[in-house]
C-alpha atoms as a PDB file:
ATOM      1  CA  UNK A   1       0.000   0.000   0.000  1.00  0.00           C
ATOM      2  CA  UNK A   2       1.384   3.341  -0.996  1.00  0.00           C
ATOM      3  CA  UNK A   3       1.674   6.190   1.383  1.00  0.00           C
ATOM      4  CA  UNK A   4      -1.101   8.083   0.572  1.00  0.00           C
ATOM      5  CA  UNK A   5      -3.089   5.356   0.911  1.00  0.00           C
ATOM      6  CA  UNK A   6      -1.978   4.011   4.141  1.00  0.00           C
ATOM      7  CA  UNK A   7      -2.749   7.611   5.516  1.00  0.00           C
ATOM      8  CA  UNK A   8      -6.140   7.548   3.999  1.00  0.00           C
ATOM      9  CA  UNK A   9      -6.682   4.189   5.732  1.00  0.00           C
ATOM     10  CA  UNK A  10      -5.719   4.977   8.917  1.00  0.00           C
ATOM     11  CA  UNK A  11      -7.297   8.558   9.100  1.00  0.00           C
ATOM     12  CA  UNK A  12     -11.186   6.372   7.999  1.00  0.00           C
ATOM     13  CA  UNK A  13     -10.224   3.923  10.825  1.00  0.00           C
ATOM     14  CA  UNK A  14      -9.311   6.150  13.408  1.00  0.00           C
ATOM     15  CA  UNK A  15     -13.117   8.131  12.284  1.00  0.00           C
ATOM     16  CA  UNK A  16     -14.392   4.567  13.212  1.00  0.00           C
ATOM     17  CA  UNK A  17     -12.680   4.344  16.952  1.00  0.00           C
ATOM     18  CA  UNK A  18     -13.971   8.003  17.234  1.00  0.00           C
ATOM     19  CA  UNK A  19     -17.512   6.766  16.029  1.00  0.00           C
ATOM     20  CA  UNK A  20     -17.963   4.017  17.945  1.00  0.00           C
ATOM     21  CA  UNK A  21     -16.883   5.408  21.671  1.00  0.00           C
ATOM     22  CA  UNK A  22     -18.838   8.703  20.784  1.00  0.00           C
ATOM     23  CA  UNK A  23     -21.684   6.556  20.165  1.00  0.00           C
ATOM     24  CA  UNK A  24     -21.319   4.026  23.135  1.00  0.00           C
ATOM     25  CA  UNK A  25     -20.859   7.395  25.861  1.00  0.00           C
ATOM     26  CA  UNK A  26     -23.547   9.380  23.778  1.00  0.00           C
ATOM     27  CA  UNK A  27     -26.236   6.646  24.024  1.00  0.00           C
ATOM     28  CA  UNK A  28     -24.562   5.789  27.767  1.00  0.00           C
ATOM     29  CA  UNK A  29     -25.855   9.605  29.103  1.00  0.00           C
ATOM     30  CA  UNK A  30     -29.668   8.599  28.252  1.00  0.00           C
ATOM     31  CA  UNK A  31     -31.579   6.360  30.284  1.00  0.00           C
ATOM     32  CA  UNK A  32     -29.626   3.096  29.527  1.00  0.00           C
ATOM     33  CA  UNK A  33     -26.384   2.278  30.949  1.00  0.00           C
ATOM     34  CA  UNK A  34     -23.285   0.649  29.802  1.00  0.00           C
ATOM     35  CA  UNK A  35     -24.377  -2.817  31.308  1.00  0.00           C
ATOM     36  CA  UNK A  36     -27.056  -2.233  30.700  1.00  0.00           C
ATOM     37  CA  UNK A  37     -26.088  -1.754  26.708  1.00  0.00           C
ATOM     38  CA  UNK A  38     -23.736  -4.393  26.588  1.00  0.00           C
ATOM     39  CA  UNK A  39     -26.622  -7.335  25.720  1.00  0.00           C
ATOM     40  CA  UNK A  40     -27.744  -5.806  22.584  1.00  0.00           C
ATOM     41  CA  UNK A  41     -26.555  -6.827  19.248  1.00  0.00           C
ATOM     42  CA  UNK A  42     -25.498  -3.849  17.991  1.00  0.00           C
ATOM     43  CA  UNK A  43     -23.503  -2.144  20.775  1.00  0.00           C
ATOM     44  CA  UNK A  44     -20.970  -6.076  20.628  1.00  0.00           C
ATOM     45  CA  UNK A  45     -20.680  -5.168  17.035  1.00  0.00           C
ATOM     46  CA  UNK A  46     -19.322  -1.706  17.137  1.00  0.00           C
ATOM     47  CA  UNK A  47     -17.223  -2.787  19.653  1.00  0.00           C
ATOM     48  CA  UNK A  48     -15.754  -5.154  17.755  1.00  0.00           C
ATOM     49  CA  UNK A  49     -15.482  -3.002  14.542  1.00  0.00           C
ATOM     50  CA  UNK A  50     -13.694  -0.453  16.829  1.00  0.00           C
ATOM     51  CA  UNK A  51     -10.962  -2.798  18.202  1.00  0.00           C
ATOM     52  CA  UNK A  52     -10.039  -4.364  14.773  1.00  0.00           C
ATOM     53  CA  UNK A  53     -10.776  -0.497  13.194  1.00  0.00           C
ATOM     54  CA  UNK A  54      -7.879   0.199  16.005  1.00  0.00           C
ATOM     55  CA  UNK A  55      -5.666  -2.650  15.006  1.00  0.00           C
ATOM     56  CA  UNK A  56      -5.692  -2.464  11.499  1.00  0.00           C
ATOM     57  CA  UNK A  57      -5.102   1.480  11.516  1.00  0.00           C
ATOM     58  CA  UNK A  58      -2.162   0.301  13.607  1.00  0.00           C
ATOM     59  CA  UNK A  59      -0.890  -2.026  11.092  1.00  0.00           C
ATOM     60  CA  UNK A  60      -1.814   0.327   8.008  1.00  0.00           C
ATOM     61  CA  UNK A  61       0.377   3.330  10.501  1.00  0.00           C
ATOM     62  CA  UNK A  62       3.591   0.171  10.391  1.00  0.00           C
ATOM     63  CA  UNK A  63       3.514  -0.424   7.044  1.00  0.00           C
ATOM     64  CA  UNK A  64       2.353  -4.388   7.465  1.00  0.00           C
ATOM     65  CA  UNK A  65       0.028  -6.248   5.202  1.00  0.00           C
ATOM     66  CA  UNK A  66      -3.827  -5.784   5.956  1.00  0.00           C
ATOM     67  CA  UNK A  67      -5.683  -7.948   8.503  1.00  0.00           C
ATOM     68  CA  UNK A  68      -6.968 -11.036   7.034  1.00  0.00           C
ATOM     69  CA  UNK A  69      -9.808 -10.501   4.951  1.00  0.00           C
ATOM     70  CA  UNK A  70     -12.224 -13.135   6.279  1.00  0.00           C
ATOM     71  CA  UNK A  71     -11.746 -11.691   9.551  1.00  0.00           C
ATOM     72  CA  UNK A  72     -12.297  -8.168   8.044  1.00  0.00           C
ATOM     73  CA  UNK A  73     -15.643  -9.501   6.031  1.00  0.00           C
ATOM     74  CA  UNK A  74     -17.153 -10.937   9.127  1.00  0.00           C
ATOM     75  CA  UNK A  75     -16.445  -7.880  11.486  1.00  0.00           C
ATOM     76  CA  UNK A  76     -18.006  -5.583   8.685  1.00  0.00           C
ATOM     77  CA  UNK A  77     -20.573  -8.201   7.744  1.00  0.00           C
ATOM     78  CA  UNK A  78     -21.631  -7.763  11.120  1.00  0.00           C
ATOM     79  CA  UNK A  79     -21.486  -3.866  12.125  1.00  0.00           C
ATOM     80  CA  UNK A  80     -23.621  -4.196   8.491  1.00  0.00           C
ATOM     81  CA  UNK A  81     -26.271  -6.199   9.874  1.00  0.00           C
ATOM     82  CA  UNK A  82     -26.592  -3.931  12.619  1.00  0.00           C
ATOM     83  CA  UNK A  83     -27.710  -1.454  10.223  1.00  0.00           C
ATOM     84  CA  UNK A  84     -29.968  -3.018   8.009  1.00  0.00           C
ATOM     85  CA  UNK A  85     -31.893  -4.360  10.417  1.00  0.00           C
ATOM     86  CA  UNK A  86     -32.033  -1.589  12.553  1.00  0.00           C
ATOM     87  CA  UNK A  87     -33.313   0.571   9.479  1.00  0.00           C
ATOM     88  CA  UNK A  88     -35.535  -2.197   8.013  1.00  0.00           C
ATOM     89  CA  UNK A  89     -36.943  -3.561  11.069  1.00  0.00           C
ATOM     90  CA  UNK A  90     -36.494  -2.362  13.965  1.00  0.00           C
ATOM     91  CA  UNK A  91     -37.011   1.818  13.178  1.00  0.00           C
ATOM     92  CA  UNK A  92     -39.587   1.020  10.053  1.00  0.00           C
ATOM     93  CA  UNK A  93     -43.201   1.279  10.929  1.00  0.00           C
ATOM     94  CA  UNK A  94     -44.086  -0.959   8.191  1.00  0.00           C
ATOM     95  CA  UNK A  95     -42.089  -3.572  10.222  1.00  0.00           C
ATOM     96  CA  UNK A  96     -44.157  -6.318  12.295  1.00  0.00           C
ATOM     97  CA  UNK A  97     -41.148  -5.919  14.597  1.00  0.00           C
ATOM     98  CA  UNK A  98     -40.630  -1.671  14.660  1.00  0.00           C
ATOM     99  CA  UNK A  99     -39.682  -0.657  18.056  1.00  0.00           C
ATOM    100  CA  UNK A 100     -40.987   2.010  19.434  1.00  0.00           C
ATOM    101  CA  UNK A 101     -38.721   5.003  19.212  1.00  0.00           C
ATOM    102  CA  UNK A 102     -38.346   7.142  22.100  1.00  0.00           C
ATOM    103  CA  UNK A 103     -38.160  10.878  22.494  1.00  0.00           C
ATOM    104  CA  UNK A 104     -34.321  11.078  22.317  1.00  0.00           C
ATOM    105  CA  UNK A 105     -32.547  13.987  23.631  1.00  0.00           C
ATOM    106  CA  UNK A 106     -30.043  15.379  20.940  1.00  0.00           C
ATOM    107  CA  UNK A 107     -26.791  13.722  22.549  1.00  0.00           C
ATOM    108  CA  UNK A 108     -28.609  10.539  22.506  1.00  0.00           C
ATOM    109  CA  UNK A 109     -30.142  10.805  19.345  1.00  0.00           C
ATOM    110  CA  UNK A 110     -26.589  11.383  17.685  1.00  0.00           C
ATOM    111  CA  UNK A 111     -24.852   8.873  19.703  1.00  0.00           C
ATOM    112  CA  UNK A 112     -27.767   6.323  18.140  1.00  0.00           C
ATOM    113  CA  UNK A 113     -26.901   7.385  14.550  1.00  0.00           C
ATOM    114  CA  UNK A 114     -23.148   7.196  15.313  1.00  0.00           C
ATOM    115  CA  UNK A 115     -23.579   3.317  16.346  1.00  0.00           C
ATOM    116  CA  UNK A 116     -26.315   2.549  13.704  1.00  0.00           C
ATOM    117  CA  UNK A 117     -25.226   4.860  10.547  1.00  0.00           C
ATOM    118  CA  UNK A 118     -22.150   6.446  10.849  1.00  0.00           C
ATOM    119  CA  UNK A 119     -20.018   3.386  11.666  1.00  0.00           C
ATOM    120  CA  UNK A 120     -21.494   0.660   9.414  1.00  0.00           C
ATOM    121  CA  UNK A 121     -20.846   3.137   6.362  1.00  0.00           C
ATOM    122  CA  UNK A 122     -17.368   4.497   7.779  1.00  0.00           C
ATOM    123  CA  UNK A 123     -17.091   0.115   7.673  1.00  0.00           C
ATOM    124  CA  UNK A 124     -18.075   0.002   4.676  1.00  0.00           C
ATOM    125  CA  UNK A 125     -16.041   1.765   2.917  1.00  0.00           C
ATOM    126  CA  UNK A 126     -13.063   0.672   4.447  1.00  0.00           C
ATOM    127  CA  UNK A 127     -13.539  -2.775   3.480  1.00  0.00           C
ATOM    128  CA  UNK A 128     -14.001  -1.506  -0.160  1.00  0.00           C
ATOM    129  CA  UNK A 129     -11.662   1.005  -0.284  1.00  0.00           C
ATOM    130  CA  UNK A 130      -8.619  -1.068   1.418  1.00  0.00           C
ATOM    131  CA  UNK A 131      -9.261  -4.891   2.357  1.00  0.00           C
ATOM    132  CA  UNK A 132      -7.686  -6.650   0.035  1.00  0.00           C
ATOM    133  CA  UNK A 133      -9.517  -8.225  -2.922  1.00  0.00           C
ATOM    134  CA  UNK A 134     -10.245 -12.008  -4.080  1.00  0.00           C
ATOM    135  CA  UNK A 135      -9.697 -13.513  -1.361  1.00  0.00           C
ATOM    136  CA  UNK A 136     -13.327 -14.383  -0.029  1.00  0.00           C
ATOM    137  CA  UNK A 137     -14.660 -18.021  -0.688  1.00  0.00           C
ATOM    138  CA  UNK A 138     -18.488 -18.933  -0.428  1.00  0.00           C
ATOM    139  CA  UNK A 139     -18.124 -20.952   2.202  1.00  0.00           C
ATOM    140  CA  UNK A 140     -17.311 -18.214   4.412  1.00  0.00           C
ATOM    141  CA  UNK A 141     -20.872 -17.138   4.163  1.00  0.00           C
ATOM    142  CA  UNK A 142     -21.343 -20.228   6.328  1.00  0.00           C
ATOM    143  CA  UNK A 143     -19.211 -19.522   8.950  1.00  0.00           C
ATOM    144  CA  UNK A 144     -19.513 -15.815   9.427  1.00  0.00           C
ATOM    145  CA  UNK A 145     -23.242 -16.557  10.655  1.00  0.00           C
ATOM    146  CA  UNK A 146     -21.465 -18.137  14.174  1.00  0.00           C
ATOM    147  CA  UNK A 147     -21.321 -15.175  16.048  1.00  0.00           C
ATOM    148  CA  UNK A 148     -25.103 -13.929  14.908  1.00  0.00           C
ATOM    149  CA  UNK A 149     -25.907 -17.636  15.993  1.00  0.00           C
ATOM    150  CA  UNK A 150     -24.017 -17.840  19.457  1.00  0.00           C
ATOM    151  CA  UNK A 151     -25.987 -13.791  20.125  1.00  0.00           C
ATOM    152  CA  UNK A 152     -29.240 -16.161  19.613  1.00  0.00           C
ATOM    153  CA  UNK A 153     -28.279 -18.410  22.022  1.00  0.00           C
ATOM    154  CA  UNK A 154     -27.078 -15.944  24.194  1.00  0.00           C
ATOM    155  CA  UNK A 155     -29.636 -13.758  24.319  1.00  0.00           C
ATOM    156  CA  UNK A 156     -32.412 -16.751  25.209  1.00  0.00           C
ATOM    157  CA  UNK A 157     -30.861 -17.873  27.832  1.00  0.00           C
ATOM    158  CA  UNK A 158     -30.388 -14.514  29.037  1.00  0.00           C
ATOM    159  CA  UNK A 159     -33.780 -14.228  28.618  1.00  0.00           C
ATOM    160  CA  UNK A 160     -34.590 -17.151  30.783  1.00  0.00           C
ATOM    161  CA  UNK A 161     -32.979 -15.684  33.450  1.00  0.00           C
ATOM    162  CA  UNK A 162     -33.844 -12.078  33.828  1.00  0.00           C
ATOM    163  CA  UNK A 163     -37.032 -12.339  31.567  1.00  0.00           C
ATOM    164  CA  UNK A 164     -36.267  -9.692  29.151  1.00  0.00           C
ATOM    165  CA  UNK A 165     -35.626  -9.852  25.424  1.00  0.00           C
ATOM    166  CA  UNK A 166     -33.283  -7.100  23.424  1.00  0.00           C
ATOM    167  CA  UNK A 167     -35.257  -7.587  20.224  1.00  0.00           C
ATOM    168  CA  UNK A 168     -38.672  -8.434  19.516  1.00  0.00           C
ATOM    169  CA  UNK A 169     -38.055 -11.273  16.779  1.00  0.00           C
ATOM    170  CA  UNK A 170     -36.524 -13.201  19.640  1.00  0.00           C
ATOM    171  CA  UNK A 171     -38.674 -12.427  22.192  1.00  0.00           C
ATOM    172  CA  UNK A 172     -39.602 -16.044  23.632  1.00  0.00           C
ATOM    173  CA  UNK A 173     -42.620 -14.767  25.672  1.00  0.00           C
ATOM    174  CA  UNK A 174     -43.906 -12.885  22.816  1.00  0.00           C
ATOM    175  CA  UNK A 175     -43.708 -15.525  20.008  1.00  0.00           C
ATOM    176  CA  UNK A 176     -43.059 -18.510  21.814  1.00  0.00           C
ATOM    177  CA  UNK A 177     -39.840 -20.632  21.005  1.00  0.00           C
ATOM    178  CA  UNK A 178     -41.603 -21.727  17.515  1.00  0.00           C
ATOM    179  CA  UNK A 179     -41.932 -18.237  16.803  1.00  0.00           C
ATOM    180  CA  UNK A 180     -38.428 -17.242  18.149  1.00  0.00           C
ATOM    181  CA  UNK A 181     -37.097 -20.683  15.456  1.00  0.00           C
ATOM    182  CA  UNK A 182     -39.264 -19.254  12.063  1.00  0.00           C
ATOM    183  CA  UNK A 183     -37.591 -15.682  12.693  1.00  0.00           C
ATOM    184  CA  UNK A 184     -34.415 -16.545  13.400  1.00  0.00           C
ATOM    185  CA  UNK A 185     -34.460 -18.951  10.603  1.00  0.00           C
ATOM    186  CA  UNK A 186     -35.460 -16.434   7.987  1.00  0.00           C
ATOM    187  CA  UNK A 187     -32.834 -13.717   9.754  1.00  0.00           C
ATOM    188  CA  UNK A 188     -30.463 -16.469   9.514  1.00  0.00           C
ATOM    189  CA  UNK A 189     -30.874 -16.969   5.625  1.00  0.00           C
ATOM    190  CA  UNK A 190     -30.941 -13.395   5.188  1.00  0.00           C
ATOM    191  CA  UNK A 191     -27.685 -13.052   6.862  1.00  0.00           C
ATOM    192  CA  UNK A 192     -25.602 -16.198   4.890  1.00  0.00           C
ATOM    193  CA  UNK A 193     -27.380 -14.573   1.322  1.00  0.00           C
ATOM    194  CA  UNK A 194     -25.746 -10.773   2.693  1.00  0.00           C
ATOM    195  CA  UNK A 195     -22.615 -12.488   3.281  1.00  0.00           C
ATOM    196  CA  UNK A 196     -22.563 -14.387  -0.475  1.00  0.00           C
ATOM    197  CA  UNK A 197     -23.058 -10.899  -1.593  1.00  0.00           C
ATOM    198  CA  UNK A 198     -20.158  -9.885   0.074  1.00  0.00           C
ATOM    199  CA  UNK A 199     -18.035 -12.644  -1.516  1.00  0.00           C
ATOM    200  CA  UNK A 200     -19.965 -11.412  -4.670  1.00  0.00           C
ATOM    201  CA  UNK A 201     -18.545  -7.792  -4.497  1.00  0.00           C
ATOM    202  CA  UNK A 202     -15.296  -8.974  -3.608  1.00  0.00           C
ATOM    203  CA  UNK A 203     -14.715 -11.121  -6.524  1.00  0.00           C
ATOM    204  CA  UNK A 204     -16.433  -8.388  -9.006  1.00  0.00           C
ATOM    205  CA  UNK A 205     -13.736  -5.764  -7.439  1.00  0.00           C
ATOM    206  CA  UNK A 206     -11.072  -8.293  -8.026  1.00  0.00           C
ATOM    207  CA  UNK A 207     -11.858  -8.830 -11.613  1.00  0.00           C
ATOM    208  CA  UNK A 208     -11.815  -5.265 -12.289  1.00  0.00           C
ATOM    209  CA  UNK A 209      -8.156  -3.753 -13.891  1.00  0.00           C
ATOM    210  CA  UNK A 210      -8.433  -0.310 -14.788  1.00  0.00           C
ATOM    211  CA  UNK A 211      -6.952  -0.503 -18.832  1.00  0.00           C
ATOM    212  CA  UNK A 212      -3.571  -0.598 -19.667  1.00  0.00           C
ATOM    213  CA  UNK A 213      -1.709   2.257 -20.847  1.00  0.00           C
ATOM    214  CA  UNK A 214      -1.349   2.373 -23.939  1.00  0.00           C
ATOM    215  CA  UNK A 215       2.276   1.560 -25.544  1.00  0.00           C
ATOM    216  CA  UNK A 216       3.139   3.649 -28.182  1.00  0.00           C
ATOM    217  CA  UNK A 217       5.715   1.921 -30.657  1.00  0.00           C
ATOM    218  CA  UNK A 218       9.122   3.796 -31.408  1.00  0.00           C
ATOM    219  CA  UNK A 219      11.777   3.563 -34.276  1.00  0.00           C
ATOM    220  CA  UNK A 220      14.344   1.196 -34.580  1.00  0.00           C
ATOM    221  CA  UNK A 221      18.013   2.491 -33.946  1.00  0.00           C
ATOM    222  CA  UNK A 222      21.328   1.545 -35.456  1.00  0.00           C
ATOM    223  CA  UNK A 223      22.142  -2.512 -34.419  1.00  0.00           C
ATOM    224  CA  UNK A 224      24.350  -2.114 -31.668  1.00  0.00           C
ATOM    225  CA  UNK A 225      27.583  -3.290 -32.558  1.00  0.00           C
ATOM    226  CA  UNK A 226      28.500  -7.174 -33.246  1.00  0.00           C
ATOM    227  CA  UNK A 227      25.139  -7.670 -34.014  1.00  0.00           C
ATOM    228  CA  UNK A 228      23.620  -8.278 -37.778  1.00  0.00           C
ATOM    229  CA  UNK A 229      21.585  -5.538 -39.606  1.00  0.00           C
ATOM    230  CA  UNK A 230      18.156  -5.798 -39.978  1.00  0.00           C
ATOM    231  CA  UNK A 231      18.569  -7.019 -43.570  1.00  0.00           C
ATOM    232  CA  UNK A 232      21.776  -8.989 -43.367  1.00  0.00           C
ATOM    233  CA  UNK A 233      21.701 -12.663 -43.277  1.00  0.00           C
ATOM    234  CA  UNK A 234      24.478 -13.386 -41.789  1.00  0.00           C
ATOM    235  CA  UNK A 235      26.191 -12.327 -37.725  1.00  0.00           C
ATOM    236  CA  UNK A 236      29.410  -9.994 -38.176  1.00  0.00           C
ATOM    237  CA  UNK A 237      31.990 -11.395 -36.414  1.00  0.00           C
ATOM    238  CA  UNK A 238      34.735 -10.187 -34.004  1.00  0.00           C
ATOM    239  CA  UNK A 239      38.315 -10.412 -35.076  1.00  0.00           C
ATOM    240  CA  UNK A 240      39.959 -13.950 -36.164  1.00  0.00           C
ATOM    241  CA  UNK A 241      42.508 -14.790 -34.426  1.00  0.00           C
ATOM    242  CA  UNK A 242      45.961 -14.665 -36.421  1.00  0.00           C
ATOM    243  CA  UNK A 243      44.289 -12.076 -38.555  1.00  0.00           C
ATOM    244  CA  UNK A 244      45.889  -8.783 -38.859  1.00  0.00           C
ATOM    245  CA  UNK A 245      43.514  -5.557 -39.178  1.00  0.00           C
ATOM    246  CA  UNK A 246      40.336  -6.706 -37.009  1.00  0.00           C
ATOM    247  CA  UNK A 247      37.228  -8.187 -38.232  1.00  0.00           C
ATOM    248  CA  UNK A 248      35.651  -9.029 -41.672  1.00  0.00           C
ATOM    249  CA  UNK A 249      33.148  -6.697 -42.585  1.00  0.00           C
ATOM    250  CA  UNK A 250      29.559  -8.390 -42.872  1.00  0.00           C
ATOM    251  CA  UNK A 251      28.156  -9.473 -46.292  1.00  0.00           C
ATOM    252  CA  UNK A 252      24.728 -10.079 -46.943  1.00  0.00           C
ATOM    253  CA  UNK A 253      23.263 -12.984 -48.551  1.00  0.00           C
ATOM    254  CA  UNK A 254      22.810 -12.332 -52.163  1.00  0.00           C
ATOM    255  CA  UNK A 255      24.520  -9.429 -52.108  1.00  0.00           C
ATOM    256  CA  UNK A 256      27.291  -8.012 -54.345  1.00  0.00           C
ATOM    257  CA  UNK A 257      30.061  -6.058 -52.003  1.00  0.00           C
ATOM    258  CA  UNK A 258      31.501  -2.936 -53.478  1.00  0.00           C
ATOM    259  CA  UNK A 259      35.087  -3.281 -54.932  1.00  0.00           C
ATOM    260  CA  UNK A 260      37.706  -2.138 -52.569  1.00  0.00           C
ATOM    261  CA  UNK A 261      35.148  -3.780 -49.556  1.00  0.00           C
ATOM    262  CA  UNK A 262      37.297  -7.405 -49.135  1.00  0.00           C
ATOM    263  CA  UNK A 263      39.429  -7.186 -46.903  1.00  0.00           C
ATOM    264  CA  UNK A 264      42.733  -9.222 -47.667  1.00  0.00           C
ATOM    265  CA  UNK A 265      43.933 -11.536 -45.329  1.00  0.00           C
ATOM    266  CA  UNK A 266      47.575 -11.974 -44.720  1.00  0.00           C
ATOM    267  CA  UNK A 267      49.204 -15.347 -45.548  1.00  0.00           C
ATOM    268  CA  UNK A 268      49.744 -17.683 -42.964  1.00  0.00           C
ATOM    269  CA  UNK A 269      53.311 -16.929 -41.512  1.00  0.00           C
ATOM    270  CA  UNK A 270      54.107 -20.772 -42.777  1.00  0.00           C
ATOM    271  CA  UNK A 271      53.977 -19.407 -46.490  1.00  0.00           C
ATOM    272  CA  UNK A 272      56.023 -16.163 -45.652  1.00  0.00           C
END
């Protein structure tokens, strides 16, 4: 990575550190506190796409090769999630599962847009900008949806216990556990077909050269010496040994030397 660009990279990723505390301590001065965040889905994502933002703006700052990118795809594969479904589903009224949205105070209000916007896109384009390209395989679709998986788990039997649910679609008292199996089901094939398209993009990006420069053709010179002309037939030589006065001139084929062109060779010193 050049310079310029490993200053570009690490001035996005240190936006995304700034992003994601502003947004935890924003959202952490309104009613909620930081325990009492720490459950939800989205607030283990940004935290996550904060300490690897950290880590690979370190690496970027050292001049060492990007983090891996499967790592990178599920981290932003993740902190993307958070955003789709809290814009689709959660904050859409047209949603069966729309949350009520409070009366936010402004520091609140911005520290929710910070950990629900701001971040995924600052993500985002980091992983298209700089994460390296053509390395994602389908099957990592299939293994990126662990973590969304073990939050499932998580969060029921957290549920058990203190009898409250961070999101509707897995609220067990709500929709029972059948109910609680079809959504997560359908959120968990909407989450393996968002990471495909992820290995989708990637590959696209990787096929993509921008053209060639053109190479513009230039004239022949003079053959450099020792070396036939471009119409001789035969390879000059250097000078034969015993031979006084250096080396035969070349003589193409088929053609006719001038007089006074032939060298003569002395006799051998046998004949003298």
């Amino acid at each position: 990575m050049s310079l310029r660009r490993r200053r570009a990279a690490v001035a996005l990723r240190l936006a995304m550190v700034f992003s994601v505390l502003a947004g935890i301590v924003l959202t952490a001065l309104g009613p909620a506190t930081v325990t009492g965040l720490l459950p939800y889905f989205t607030i283990q994502s940004n935290v996550a796409v904060g300490l690897f933002a950290g880590y690979a703006a370190w690496r970027a700052h050292q001049d060492r090769p990007e983090p891996r990118p499967a790592l990178k795809g599920a981290v932003t594969l993740y902190i993307t999630i958070t955003g789709v479904v809290y814009h689709l589903v959660l904050a859409n009224p047209a949603s069966p599962f729309a949350m009520s949205q409070p009366d936010r105070a402004f520091g609140e209000a911005l520290g929710n847009q910070f950990l629900h916007t701001v971040v995924p896109l600052l993500a985002l384009a980091d992983w298209a900008l700089f994460d390296r390209r053509g390395r994602l395989r389908p099957r990592y679709a299939v293994w990126w949806l662990a973590f969304p998986l073990g939050y499932l788990g998580f969060a029921l039997v957290r549920g058990l216990l203190v009898e409250r649910y961070p999101y509707p679609f897995i609220d067990a008292r709500e929709l029972g556990y059948d109910g609680v199996g079809v959504s997560a089901t359908f959120f968990a094939f909407a989450f393996w077909l968002l990471g495909l398209v992820f290995v989708g993009v990637d590959r696209g990006l990787a096929r993509w050269r921008p053209p060639a420069a053109a190479v513009w053709p230039t004239a022949p010179g003079p053959p450099p010496a020792g070396t036939a002309g471009p119409m001789s037939g035969s390879t000059q030589a250097g000078p034969v040994p015993g031979q006084r006065g250096g080396a035969v001139p070349a003589v193409g084929v088929g053609v006719t030397p001038p007089a006074g062109d032939v060298q003569q060779l002395d006799p051998p010193e046998a004949l003298r």
